[in-house]
C-alpha atoms as a PDB file:
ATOM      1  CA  UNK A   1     -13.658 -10.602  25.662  1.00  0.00           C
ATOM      2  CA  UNK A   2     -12.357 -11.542  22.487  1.00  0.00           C
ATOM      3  CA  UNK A   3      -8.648 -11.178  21.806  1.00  0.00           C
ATOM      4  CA  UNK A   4      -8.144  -8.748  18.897  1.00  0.00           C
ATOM      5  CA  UNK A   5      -6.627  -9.727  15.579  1.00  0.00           C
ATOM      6  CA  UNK A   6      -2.757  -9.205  15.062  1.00  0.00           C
ATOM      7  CA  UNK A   7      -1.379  -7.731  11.711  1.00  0.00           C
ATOM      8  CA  UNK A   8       2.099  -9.122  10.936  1.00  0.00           C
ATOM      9  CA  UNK A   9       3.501  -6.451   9.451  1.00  0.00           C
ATOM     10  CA  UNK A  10       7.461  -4.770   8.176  1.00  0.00           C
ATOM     11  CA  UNK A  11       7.377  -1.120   8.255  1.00  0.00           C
ATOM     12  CA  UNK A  12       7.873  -0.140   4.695  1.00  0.00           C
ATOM     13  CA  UNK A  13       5.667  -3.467   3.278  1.00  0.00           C
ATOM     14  CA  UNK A  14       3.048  -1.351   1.193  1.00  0.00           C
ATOM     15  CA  UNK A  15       0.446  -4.628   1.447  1.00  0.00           C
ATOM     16  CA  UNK A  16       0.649  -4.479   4.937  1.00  0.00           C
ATOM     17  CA  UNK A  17      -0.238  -0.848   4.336  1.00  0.00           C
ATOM     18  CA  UNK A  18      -3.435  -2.275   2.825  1.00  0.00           C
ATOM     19  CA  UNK A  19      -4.696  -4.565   5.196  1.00  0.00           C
ATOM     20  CA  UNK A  20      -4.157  -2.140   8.142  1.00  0.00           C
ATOM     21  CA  UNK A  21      -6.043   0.338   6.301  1.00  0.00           C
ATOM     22  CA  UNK A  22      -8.805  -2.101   5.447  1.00  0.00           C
ATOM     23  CA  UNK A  23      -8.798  -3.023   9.202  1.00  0.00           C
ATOM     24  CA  UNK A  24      -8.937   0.865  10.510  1.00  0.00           C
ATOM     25  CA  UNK A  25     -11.630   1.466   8.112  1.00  0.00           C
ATOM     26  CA  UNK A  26     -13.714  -1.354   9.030  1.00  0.00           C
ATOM     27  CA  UNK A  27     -13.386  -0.195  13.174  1.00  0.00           C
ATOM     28  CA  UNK A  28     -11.564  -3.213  14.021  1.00  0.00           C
ATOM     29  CA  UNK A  29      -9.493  -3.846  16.967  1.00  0.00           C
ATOM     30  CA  UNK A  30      -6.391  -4.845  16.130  1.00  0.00           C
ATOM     31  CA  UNK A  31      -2.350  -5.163  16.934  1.00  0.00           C
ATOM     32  CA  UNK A  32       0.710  -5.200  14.958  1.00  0.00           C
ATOM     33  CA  UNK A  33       3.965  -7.176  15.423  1.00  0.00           C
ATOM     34  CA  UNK A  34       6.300  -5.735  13.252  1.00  0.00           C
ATOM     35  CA  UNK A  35       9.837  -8.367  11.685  1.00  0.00           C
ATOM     36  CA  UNK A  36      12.666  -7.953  10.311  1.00  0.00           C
ATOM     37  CA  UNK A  37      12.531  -9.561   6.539  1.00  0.00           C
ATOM     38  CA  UNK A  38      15.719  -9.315   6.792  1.00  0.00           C
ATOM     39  CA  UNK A  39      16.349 -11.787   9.467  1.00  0.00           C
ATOM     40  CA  UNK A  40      12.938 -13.626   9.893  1.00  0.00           C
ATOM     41  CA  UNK A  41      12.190 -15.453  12.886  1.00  0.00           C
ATOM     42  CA  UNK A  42      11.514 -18.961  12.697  1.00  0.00           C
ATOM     43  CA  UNK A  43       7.864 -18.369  14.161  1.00  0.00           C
ATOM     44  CA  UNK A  44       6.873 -16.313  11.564  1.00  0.00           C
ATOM     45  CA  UNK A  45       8.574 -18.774   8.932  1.00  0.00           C
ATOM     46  CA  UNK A  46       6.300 -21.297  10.464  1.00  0.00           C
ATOM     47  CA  UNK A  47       3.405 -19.868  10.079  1.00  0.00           C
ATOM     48  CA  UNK A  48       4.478 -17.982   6.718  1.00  0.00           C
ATOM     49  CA  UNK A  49       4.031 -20.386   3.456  1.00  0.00           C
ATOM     50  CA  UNK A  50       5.251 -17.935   1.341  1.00  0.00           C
ATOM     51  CA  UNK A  51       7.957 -16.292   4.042  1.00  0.00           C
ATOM     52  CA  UNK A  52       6.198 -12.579   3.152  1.00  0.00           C
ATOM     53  CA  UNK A  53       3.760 -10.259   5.175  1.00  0.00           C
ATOM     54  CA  UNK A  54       1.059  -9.819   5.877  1.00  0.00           C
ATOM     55  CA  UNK A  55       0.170 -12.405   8.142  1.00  0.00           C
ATOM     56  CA  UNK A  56      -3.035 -11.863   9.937  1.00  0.00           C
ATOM     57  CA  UNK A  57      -3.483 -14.148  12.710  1.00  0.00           C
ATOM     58  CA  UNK A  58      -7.236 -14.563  13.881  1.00  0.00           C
ATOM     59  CA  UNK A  59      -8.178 -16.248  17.396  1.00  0.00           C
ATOM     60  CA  UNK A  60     -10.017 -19.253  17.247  1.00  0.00           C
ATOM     61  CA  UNK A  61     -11.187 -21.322  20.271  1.00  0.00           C
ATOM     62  CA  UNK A  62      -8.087 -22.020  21.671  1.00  0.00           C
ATOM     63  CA  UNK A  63      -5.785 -21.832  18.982  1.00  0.00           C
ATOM     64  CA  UNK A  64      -5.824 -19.418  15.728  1.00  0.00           C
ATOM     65  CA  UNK A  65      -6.573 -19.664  11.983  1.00  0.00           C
ATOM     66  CA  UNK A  66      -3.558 -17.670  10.169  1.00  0.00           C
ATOM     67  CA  UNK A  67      -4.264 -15.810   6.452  1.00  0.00           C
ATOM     68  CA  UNK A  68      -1.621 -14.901   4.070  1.00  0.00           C
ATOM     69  CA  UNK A  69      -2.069 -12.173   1.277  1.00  0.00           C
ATOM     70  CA  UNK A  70      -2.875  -8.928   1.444  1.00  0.00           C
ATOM     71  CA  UNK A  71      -6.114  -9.074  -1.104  1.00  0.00           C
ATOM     72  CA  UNK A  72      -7.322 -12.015   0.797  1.00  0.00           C
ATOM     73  CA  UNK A  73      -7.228 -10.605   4.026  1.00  0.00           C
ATOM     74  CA  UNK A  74      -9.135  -7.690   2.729  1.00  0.00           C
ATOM     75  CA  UNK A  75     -11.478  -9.710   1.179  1.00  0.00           C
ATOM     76  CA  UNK A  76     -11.407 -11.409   4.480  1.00  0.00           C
ATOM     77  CA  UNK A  77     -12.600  -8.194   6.758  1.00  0.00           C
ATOM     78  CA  UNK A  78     -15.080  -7.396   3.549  1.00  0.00           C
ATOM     79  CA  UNK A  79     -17.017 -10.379   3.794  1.00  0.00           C
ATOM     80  CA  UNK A  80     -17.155 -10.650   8.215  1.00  0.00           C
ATOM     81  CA  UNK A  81     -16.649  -7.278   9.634  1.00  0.00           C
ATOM     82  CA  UNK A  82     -19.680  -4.776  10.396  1.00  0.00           C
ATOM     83  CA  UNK A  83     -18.575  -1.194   9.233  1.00  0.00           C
ATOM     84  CA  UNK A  84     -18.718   0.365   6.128  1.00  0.00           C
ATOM     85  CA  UNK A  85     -18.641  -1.621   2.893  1.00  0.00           C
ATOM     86  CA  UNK A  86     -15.082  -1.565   1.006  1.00  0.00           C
ATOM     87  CA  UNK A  87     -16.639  -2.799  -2.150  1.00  0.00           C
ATOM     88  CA  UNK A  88     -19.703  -1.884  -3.952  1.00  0.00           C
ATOM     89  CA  UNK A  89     -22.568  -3.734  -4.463  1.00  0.00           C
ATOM     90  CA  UNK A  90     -22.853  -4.213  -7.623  1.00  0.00           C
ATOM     91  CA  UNK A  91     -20.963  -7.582  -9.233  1.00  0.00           C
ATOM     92  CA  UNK A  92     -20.124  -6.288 -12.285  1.00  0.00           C
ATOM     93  CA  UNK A  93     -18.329  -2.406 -10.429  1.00  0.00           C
ATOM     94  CA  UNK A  94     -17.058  -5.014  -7.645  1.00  0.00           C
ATOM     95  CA  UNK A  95     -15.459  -6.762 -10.637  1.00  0.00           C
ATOM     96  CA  UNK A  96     -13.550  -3.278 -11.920  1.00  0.00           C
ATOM     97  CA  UNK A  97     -12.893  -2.665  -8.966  1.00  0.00           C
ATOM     98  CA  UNK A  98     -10.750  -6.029  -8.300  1.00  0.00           C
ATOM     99  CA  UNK A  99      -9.043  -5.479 -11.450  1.00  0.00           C
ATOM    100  CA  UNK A 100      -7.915  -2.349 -10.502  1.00  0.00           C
ATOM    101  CA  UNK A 101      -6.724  -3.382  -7.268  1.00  0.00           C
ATOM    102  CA  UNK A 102      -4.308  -5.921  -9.145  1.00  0.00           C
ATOM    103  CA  UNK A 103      -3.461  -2.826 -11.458  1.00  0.00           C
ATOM    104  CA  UNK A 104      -1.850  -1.255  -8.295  1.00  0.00           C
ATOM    105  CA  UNK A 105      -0.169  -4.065  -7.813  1.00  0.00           C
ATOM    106  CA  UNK A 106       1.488  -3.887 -11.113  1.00  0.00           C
ATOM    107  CA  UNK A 107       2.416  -0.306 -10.262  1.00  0.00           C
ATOM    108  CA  UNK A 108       4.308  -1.520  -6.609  1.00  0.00           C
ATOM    109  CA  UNK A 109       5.870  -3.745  -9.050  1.00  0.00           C
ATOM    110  CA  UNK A 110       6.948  -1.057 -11.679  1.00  0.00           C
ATOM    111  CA  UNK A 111       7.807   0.995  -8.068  1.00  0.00           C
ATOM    112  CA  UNK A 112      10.276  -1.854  -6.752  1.00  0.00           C
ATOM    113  CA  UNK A 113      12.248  -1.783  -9.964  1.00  0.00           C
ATOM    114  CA  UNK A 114      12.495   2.579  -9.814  1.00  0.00           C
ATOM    115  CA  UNK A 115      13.081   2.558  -6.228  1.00  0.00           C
ATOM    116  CA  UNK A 116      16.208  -0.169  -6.060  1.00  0.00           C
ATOM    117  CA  UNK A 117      17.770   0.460  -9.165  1.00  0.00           C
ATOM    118  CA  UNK A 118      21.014   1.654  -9.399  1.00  0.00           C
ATOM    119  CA  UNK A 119      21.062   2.461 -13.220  1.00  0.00           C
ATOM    120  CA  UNK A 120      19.694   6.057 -14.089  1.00  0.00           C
ATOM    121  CA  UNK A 121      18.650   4.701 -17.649  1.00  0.00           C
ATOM    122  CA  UNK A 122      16.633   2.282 -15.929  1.00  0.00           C
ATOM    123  CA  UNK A 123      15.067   4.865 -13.554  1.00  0.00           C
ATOM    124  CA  UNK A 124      14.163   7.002 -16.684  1.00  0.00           C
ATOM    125  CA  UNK A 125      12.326   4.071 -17.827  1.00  0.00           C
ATOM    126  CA  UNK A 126      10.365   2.972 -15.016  1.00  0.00           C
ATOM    127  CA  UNK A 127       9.488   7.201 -14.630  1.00  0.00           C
ATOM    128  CA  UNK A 128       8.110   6.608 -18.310  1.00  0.00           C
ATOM    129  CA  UNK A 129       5.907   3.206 -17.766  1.00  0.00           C
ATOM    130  CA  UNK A 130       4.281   5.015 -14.186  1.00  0.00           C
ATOM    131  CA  UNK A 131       3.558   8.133 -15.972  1.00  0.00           C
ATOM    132  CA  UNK A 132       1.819   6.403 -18.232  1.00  0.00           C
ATOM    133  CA  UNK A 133      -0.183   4.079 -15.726  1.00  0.00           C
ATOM    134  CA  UNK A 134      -1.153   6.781 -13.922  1.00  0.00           C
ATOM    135  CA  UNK A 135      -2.246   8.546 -17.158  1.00  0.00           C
ATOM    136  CA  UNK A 136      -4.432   5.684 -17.520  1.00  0.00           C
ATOM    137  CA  UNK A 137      -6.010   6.419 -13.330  1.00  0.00           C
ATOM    138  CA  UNK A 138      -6.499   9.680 -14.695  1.00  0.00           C
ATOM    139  CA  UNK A 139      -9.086   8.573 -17.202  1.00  0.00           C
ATOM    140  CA  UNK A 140     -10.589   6.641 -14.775  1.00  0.00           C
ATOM    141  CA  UNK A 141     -11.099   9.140 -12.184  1.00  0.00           C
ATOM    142  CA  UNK A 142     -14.304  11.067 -11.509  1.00  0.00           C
ATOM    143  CA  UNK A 143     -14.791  13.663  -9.535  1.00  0.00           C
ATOM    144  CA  UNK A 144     -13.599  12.214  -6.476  1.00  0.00           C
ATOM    145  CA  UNK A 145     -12.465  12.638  -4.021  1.00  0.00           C
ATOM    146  CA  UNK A 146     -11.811   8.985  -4.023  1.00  0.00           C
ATOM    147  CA  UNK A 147     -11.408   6.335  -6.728  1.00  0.00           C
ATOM    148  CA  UNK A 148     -14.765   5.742  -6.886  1.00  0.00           C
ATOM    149  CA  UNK A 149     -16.803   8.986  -5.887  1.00  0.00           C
ATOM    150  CA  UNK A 150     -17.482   9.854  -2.397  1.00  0.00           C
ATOM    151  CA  UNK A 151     -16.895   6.359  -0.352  1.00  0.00           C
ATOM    152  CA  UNK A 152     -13.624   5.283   0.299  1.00  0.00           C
ATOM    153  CA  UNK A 153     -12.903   1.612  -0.980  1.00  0.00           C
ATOM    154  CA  UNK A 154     -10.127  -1.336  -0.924  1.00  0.00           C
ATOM    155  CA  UNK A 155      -8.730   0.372  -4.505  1.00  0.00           C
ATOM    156  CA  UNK A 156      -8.466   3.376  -2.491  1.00  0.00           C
ATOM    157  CA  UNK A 157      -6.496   1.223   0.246  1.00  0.00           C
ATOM    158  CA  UNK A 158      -4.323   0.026  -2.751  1.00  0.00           C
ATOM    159  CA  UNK A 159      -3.238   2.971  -3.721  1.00  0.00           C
ATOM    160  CA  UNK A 160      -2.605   5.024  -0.710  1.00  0.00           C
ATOM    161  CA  UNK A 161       0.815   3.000   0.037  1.00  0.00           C
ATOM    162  CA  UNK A 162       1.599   3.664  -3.551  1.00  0.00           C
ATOM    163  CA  UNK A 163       1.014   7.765  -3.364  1.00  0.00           C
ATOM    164  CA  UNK A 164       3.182   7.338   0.067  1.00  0.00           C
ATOM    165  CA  UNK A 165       5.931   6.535  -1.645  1.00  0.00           C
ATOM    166  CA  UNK A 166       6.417   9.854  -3.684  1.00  0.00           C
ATOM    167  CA  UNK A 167       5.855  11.979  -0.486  1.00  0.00           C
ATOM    168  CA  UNK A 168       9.188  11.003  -0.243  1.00  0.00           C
ATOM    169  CA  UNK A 169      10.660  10.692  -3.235  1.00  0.00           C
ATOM    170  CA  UNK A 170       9.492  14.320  -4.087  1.00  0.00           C
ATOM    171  CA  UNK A 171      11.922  15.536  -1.300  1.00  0.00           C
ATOM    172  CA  UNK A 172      14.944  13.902  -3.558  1.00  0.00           C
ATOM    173  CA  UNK A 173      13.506  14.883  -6.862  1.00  0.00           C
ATOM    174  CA  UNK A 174      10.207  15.791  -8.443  1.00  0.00           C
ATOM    175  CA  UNK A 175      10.054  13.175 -11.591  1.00  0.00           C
ATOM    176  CA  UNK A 176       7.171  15.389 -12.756  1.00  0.00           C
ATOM    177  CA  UNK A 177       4.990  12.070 -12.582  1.00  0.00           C
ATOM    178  CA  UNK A 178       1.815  13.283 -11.517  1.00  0.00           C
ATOM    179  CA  UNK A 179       2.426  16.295 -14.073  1.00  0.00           C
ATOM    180  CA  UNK A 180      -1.184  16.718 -15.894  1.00  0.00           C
ATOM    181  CA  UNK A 181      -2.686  14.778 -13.703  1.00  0.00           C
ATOM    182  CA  UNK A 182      -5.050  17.093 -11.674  1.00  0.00           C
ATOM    183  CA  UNK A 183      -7.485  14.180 -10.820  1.00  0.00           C
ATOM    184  CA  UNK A 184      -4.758  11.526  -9.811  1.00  0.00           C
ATOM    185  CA  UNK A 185      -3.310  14.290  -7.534  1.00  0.00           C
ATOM    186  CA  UNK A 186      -6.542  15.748  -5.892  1.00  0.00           C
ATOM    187  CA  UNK A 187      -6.937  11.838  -5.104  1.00  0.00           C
ATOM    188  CA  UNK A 188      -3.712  11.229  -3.760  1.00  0.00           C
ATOM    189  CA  UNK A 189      -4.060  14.329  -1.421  1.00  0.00           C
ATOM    190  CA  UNK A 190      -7.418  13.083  -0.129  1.00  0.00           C
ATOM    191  CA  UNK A 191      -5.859   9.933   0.512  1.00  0.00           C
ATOM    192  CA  UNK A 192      -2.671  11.116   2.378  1.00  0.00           C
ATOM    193  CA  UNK A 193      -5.491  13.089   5.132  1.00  0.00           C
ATOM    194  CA  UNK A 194      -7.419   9.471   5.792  1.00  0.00           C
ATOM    195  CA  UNK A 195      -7.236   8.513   9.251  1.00  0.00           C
ATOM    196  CA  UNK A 196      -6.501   5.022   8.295  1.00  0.00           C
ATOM    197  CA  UNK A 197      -4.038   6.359   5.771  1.00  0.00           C
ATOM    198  CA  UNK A 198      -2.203   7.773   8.306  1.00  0.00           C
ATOM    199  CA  UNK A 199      -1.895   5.479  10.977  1.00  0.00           C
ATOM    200  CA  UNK A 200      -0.791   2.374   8.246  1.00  0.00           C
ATOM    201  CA  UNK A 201       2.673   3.297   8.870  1.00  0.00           C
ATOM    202  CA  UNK A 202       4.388   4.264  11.876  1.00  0.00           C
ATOM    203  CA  UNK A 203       6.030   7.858  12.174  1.00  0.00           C
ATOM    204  CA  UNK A 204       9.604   7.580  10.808  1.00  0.00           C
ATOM    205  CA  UNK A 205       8.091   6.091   7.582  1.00  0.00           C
ATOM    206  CA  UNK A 206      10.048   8.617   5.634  1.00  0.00           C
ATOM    207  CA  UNK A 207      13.388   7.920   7.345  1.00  0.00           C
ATOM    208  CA  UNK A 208      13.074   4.402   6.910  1.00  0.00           C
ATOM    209  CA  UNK A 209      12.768   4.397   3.537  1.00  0.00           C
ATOM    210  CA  UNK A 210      15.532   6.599   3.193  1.00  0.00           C
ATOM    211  CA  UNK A 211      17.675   4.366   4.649  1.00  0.00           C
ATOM    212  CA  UNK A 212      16.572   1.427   2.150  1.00  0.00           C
ATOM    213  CA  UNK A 213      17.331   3.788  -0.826  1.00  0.00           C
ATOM    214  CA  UNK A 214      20.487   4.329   0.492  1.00  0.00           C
ATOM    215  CA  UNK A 215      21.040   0.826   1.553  1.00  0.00           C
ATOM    216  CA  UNK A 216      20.120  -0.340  -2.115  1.00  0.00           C
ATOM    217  CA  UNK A 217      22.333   3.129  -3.438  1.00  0.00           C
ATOM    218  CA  UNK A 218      19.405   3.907  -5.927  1.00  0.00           C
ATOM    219  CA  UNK A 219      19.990   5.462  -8.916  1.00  0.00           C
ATOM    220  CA  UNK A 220      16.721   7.894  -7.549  1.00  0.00           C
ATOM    221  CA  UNK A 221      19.024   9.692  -4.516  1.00  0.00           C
ATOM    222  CA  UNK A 222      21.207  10.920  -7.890  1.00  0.00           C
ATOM    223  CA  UNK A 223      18.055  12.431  -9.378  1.00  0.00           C
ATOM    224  CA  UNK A 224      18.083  15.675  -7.246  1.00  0.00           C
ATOM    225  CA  UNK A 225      18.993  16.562  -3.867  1.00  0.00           C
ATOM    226  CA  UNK A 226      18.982  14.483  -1.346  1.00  0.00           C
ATOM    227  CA  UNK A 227      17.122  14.954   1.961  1.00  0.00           C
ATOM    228  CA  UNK A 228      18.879  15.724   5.021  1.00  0.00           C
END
């Protein structure tokens, strides 16, 4: 019997959200060993190059292969798992899509900045440049229910750690976002009741990152009530 693959994972990382999406949508057996980035251990910094997760570690004949990068492992499980295809077919859509996969990234990055700051000028900001992103998504969109039409897709694993985010920021404060968005927010509620969505992150998600805003004393806990 083959020994199933092991996710490295933290519990808020939204790129490991990816790649165990990727994984649950592709049926493959695997485990997670969750670290502390905080206080890495000096396996992981072994066998990290750039110190960051994921890591997914894959069995070879009696020792393993390790890949680092959340895209790459997803290409990874695109290109040698059975199950349903992640990208499409065609080159040139398979192309779009890749770009927009990097466009979420550039949204985590915007999302980093409005979730850590503690200046509420600086929040308004970043609440201006990802309206206007996902103003952009909304263009895009058809008529869903995922990015692409009916089959779910690696973009659609991109973005499903971003949406997560906001299910609990909107219990601080509704930033109004998502406000004219009707197609960004039909997608982001098909996403939140995927299977694979769901089981990315373990079940006190929420309080976690709670904890982290408080830890960092973001400017966002002093944009509306704060959850209990």
């Amino acid at each position: 019997m083959t020994a199933p693959l092991t996710l490295i994972s933290h519990h808020l990382c939204p790129y490991v959200q990816r790649a165990a999406i990727a994984l649950s949508e592709k049926g493959v057996p695997f485990e997670r060993v969750y670290i502390d980035l905080a206080n890495k251990p000096d396996w992981f910094l072994k066998i990290s190059p750039l110190g960051k997760v994921p890591l997914l570690r894959i069995p070879q004949d009696g020792s393993e292969a390790i890949l680092f990068e959340s895209s790459v492992i997803c290409e990874y499980l695109e290109e040698t798992q059975p199950g349903p295809k992640l990208h499409p077919a065609d080159p040139l859509t398979r192309a779009r899509h890749r770009g927009w996969m990097e466009f979420g990234s550039a949204i985590l990055s915007d999302l980093w900045v409005y979730e850590t700051t503690q200046d509420t000028e600086t929040l308004e900001a970043k609440r201006g440049v990802l309206k206007a992103k996902f103003a952009t998504i909304e263009a895009e969109l058809g008529d869903g229910p995922f990015f692409a039409g009916p089959d779910f897709s690696l973009v659609d694993a991109v973005f499903a750690p971003i949406f997560r985010y906001f299910d609990v920021f909107d219990t601080i404060s509704d930033m109004g976002i998502f406000d004219g968005l009707p197609r960004v927010a039909a997608w982001r509620k098909a996403l939140a009741a995927r299977a694979s969505v769901k089981a990315a992150v373990t079940a006190d998600y929420p309080q976690r990152l709670m904890e982290f805003l408080r830890k960092h004393e973001a400017a966002l806990l002093r944009s509306g009530r704060t959850a209990a």
